[in-house]
Protein backbone atom coordinates (compact mmCIF):
# COMPACT_ATOMS: atom_id res chain seq x y z
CA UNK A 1 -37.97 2.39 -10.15
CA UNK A 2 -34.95 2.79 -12.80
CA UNK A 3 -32.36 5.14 -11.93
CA UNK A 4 -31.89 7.33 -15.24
CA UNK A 5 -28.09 8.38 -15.07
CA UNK A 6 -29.03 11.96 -16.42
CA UNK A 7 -31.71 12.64 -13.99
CA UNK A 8 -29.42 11.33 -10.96
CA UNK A 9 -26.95 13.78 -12.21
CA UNK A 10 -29.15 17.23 -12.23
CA UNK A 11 -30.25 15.86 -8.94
CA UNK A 12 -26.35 15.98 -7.52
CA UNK A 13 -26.02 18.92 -9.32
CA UNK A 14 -28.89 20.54 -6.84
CA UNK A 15 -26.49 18.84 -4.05
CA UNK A 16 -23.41 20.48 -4.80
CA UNK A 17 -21.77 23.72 -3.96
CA UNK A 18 -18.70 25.34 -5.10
CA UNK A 19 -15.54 24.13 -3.09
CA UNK A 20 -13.36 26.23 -1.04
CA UNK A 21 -10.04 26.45 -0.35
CA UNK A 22 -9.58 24.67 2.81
CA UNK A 23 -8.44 21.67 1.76
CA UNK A 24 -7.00 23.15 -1.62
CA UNK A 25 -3.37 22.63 -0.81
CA UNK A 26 -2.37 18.73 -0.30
CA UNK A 27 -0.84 18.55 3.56
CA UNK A 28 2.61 16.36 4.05
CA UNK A 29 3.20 13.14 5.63
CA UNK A 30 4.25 13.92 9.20
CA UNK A 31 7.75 13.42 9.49
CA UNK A 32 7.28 10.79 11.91
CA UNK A 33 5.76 8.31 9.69
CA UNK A 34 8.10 5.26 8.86
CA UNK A 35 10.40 5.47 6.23
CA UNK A 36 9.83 2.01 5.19
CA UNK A 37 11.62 -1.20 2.88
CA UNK A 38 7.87 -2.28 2.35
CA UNK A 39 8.13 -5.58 3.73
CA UNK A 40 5.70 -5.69 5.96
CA UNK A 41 6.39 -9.02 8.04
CA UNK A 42 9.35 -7.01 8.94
CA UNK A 43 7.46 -3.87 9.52
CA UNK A 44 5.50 -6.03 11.90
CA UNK A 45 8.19 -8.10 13.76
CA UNK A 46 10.02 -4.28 14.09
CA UNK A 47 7.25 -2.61 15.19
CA UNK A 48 6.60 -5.71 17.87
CA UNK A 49 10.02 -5.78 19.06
CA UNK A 50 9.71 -1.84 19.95
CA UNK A 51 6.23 -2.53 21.91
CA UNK A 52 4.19 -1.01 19.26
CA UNK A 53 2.13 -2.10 16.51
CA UNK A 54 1.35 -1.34 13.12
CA UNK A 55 -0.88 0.75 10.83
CA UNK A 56 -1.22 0.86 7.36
CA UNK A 57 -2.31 3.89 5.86
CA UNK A 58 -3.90 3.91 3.13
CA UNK A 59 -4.56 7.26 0.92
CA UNK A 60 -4.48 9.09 -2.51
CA UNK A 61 -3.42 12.40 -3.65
CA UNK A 62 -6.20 14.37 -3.68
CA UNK A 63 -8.31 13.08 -1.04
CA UNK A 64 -9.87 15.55 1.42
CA UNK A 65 -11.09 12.91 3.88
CA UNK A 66 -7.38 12.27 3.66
CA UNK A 67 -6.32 16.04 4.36
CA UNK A 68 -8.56 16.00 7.10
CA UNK A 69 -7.26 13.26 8.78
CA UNK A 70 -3.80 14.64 8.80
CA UNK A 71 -4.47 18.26 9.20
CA UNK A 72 -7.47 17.82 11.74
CA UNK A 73 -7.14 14.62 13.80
CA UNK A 74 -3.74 14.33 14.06
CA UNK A 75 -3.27 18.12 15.08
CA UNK A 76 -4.86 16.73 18.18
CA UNK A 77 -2.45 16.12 21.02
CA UNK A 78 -4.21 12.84 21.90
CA UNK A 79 -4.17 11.39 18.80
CA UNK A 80 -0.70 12.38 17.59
CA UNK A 81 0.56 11.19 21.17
CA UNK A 82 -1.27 7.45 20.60
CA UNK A 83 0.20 7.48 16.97
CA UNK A 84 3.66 8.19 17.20
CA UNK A 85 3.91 6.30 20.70
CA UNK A 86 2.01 3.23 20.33
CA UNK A 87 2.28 2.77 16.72
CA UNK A 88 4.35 2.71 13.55
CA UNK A 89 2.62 4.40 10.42
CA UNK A 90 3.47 2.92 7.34
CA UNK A 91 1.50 5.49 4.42
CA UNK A 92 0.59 3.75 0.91
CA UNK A 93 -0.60 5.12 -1.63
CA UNK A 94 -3.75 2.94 -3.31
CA UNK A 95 -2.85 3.88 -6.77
CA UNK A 96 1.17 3.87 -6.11
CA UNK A 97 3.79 1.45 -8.08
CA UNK A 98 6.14 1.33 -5.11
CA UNK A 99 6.76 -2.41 -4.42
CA UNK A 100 5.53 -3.89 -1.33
CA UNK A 101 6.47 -7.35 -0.13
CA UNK A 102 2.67 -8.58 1.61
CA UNK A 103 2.26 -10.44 4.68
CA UNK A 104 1.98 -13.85 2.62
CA UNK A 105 5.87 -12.87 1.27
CA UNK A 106 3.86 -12.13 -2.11
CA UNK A 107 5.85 -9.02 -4.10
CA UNK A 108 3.00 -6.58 -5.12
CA UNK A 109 2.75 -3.15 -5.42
CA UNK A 110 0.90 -0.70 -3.08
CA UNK A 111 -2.21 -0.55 -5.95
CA UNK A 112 -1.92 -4.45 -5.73
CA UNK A 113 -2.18 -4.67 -1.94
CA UNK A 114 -4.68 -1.75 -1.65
CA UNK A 115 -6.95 -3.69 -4.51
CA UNK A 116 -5.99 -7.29 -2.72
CA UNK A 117 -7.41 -5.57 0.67
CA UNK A 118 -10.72 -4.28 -0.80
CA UNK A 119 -9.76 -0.76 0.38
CA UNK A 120 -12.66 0.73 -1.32
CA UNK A 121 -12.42 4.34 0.76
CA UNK A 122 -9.14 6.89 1.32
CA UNK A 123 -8.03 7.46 3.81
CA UNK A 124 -8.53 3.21 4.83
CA UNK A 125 -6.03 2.46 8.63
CA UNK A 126 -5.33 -0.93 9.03
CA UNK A 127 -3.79 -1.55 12.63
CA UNK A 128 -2.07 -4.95 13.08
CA UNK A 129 -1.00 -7.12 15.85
CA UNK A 130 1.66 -8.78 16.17
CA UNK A 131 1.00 -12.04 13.93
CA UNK A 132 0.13 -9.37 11.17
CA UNK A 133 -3.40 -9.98 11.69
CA UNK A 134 -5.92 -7.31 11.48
CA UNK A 135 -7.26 -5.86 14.69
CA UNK A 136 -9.35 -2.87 13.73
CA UNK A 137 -10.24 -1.66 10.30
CA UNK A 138 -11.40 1.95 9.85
CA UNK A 139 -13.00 2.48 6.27
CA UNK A 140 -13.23 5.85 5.45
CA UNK A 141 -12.48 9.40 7.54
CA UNK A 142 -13.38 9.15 11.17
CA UNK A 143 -14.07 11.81 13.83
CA UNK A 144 -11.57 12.84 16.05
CA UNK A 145 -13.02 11.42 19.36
CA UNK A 146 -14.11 7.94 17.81
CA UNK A 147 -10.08 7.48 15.84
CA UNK A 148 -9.01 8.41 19.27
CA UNK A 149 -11.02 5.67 20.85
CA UNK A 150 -9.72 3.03 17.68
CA UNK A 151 -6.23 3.97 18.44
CA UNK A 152 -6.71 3.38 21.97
CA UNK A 153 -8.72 0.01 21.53
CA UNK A 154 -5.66 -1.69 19.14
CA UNK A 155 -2.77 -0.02 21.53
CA UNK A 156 -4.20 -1.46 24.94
CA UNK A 157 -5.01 -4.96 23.13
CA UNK A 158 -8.81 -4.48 24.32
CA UNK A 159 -9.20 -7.40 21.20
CA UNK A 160 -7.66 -10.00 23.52
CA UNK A 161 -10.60 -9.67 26.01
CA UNK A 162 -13.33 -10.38 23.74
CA UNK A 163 -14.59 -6.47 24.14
CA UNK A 164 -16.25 -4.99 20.59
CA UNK A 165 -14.82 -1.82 19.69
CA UNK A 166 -18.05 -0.45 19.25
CA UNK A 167 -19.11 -1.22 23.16
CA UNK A 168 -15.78 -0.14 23.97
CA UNK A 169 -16.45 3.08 21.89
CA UNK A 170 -19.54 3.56 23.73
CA UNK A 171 -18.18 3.31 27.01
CA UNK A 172 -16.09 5.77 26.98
CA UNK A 173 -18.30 7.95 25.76
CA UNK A 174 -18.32 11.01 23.19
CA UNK A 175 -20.27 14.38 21.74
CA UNK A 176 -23.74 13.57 22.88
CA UNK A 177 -26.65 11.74 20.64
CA UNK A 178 -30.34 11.63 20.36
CA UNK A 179 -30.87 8.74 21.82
CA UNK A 180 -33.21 7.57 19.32
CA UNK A 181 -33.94 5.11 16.62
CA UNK A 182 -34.67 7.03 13.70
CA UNK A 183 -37.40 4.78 11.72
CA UNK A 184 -38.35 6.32 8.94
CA UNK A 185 -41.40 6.04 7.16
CA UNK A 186 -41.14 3.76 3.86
CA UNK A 187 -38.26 1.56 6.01
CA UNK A 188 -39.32 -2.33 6.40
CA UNK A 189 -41.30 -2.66 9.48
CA UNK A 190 -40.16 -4.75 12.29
CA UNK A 191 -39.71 -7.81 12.44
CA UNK A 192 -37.78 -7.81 9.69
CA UNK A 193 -38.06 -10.88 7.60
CA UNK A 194 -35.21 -10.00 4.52
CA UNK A 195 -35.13 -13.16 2.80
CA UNK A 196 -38.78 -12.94 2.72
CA UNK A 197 -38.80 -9.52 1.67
CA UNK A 198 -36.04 -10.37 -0.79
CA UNK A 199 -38.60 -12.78 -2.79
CA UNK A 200 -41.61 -10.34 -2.61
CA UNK A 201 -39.14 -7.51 -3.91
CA UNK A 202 -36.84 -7.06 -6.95
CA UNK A 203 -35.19 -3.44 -5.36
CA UNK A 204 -31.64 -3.86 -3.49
CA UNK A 205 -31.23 -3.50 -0.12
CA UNK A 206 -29.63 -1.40 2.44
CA UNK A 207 -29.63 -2.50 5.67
CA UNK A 208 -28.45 0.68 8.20
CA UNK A 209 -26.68 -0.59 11.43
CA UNK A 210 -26.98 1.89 13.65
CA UNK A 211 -26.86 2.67 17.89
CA UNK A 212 -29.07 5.11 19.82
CA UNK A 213 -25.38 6.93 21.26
CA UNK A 214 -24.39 7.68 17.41
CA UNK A 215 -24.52 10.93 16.69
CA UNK A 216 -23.52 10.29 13.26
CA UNK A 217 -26.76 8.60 12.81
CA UNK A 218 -28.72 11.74 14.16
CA UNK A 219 -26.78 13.88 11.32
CA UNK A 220 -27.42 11.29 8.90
CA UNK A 221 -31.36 11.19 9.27
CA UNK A 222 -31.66 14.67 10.57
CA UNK A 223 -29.32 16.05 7.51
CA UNK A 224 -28.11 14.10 5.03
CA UNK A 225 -31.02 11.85 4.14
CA UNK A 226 -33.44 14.73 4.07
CA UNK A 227 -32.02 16.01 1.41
CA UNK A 228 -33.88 15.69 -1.76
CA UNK A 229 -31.26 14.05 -4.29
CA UNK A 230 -30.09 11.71 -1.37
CA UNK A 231 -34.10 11.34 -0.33
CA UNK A 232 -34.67 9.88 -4.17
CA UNK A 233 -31.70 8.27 -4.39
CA UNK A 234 -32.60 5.63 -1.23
CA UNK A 235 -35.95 5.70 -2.83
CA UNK A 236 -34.39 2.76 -5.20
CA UNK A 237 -33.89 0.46 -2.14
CA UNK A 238 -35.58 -1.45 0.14
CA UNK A 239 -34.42 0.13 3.38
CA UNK A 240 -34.03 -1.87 6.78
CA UNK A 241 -32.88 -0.32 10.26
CA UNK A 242 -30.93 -2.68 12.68
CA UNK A 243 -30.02 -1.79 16.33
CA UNK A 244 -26.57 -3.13 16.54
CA UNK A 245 -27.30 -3.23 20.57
CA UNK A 246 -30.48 -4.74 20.52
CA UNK A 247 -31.60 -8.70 20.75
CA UNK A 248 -34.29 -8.05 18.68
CA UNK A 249 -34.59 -11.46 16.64
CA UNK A 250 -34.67 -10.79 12.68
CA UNK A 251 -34.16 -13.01 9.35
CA UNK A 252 -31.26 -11.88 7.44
CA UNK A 253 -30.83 -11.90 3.83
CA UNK A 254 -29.55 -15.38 3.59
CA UNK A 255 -32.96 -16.42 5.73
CA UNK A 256 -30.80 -16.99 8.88
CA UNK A 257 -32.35 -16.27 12.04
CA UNK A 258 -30.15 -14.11 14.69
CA UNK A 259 -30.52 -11.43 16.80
CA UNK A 260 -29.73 -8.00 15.73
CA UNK A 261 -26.51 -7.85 17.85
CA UNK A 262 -25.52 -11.22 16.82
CA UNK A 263 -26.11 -10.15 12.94
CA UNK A 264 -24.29 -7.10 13.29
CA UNK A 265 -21.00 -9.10 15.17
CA UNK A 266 -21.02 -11.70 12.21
CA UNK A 267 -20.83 -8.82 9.61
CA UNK A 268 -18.02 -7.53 11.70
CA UNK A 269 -20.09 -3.73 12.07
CA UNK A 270 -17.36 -1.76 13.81
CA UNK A 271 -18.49 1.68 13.21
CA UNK A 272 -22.36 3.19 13.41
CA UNK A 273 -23.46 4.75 11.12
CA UNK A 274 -22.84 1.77 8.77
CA UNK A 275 -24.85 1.32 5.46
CA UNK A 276 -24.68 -2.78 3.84
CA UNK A 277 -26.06 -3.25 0.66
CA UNK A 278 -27.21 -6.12 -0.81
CA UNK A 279 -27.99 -7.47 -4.06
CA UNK A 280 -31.27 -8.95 -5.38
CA UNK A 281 -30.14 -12.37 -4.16
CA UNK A 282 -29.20 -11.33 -0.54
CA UNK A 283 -25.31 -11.69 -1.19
CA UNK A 284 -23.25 -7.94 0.37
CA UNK A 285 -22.23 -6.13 -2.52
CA UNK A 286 -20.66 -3.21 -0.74
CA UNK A 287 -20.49 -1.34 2.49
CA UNK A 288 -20.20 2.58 3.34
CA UNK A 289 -18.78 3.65 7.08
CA UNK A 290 -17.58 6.55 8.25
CA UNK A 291 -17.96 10.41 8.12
CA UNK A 292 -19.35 9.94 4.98
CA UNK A 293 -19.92 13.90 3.03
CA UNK A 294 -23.25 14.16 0.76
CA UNK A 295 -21.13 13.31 -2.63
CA UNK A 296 -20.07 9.96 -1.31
CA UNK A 297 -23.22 9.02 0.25
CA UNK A 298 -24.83 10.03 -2.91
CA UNK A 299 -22.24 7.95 -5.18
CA UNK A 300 -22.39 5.05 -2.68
CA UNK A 301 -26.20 4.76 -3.00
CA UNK A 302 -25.77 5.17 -7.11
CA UNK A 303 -23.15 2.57 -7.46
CA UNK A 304 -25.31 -0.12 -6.18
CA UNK A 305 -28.64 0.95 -7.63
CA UNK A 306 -27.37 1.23 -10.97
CA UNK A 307 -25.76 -1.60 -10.72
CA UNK A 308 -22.37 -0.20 -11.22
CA UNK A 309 -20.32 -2.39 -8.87
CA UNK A 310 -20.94 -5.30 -11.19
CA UNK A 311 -18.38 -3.68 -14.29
CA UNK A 312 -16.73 -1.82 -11.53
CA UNK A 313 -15.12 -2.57 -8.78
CA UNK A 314 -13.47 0.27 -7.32
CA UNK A 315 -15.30 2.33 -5.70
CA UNK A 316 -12.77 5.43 -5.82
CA UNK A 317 -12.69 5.06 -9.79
CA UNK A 318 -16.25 5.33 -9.87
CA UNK A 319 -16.53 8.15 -7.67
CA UNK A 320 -13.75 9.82 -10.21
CA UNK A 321 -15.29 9.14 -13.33
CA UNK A 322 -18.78 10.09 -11.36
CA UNK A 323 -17.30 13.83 -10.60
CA UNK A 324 -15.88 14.22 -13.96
CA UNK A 325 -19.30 13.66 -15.93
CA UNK A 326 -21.00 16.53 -12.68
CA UNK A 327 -18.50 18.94 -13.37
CA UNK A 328 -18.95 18.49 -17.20
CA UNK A 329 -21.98 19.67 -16.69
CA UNK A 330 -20.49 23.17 -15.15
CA UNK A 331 -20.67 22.42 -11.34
CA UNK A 332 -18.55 22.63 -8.88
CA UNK A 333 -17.91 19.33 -6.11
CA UNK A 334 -17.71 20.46 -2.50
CA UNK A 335 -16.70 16.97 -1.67
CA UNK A 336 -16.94 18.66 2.26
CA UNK A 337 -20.35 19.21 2.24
């Protein structure tokens, strides 16, 4: 079914709430983030040399995910004592001119690098090892207890024996779950066949890794997706539920056939809830992790169905132009929500 821009934006306009003041006021940097050259090789071979390793923040002025992050999870003892012990925090801003020289000894400038790196969601961590390579990737605001268990995952080098960070996660447990698989009526029935399904339908795609222990994917099925704007906005899409645990054999987009697990480990799925889209020709047009809010659930869904990632490819510039056009129309974002 067409997505008619006006319609979708009455229907967030239902969604939203006026803002408060919570987040009003943009926190500082803590003081004991590096003051850095921006070369990051150095950055790297420094932070190595003092038994640490690095992380690249990424944010943006404005950004409440961001002021949560700061204000909320690092205001917790745990996770300010893993940061400032165990690692050195480089911030950059994804729309900044400073210039950065990259890994590859390429000059750029912090929007280069951010745009070079796909970061697609603020606040974005990047934590290194000691070649410079990437060892965990956290897209988007994460809850306390699961950036905890990231920080302590890079920091104890749990990489370098073959553990997932999501089994890891899991493992050491966290606020309690369901339990369940939430299969929701209208989702493709197992066993999924996507390439097949691909041919008999012309609708995108979202496949929704999830894990019985998440308890982000209770709130997302118990909450977000049960409301009515977020309800018709999935309605464009052919909707698929994997088990990230599971062995449950399946035929991915490309017509592959791999377990569920196995799928999940070649996408690199980190995080649960996470949402993959795909495009009428099974190729991954975008991805949405993280403690993802009703406005950016709702924008992520929009920006694939309407087929906005095509002309666009920043995510956070849609979302901007997205909340100027809602507010035009008199309403108030509670990007919180």
């Amino acid at each position: 079914m067409p997505i008619r821009p006006r319609l979708v934006l009455l229907a967030l306009a239902l969604l939203l709430t006026s803002a408060g003041d919570v987040l009003s006021a943009p926190p500082e940097h803590p003081p004991w983030f590096k003051q850095s050259f921006l070369d990051l090789a150095e950055d790297v071979a420094e932070a190595t040399a003092a038994d640490r390793r690095l992380m690249l923040y990424f944010y943006q002025d404005g950004c409440p995910y961001c002021a949560l992050l700061l204000r909320v999870n690092l205001a917790d003892p745990e996770i300010a004592r893993l940061a400032q012990e165990r690692f050195e925090v480089i911030a950059l801003n994804i729309w900044g001119d400073r210039e950065v020289v990259g890994l590859d000894g390429q000059t750029t400038t912090e929007k280069g690098l951010a745009a070079a790196l796909g970061v697609q969601f603020t606040p974005t961590l990047l934590l290194l090892d000691e070649a410079g390579a990437v060892v965990l990737r956290i897209n988007g605001y994460q809850p306390p207890a699961r950036l905890a268990a990231a920080l302590t995952y890079a920091a104890e080098r749990r990489e370098q024996f073959g553990e997932r960070f999501a089994d890891f996660h899991a493992r050491r447990g966290g606020p309690p779950a369901s339990g369940e698989l939430h299969h929701e009526a209208g989702f493709l029935e197992p066993p999924l066949r996507l390439a097949d399904n691909r041919d008999r339908s012309p609708r995108p795609l979202v496949v929704l890794f999830e894990q019985r222990t998440c308890r982000g994917c209770d709130r997302l099925h118990d909450d977000l997706l049960r409301r009515p704007p977020l309800a018709h906005a999935l309605s464009a899409f052919d909707v698929a539920l994997v088990d990230i645990d599971a062995e449950t054999p399946l035929q991915t987009p490309d017509g592959a056939a791999r377990a569920a697990s196995d799928w999940a480990d070649a996408l690199g799925i980190l995080y649960t809830p996470t949402l993959v889209f795909f495009d009428a020709a099974g190729r991954e047009v975008f991805r949405a992790e993280g403690e993802l809010r009703a406005f950016h659930l709702h924008g992520a869904l929009d920006y694939v169905a309407t087929g906005a990632y095509r002309w666009q490819p920043s995510f956070q510039r849609y979302l901007a132009a997205r909340r100027e056009r809602v507010e035009a129309l008199g309403v108030e974002i509670e990007l919180m929500e």
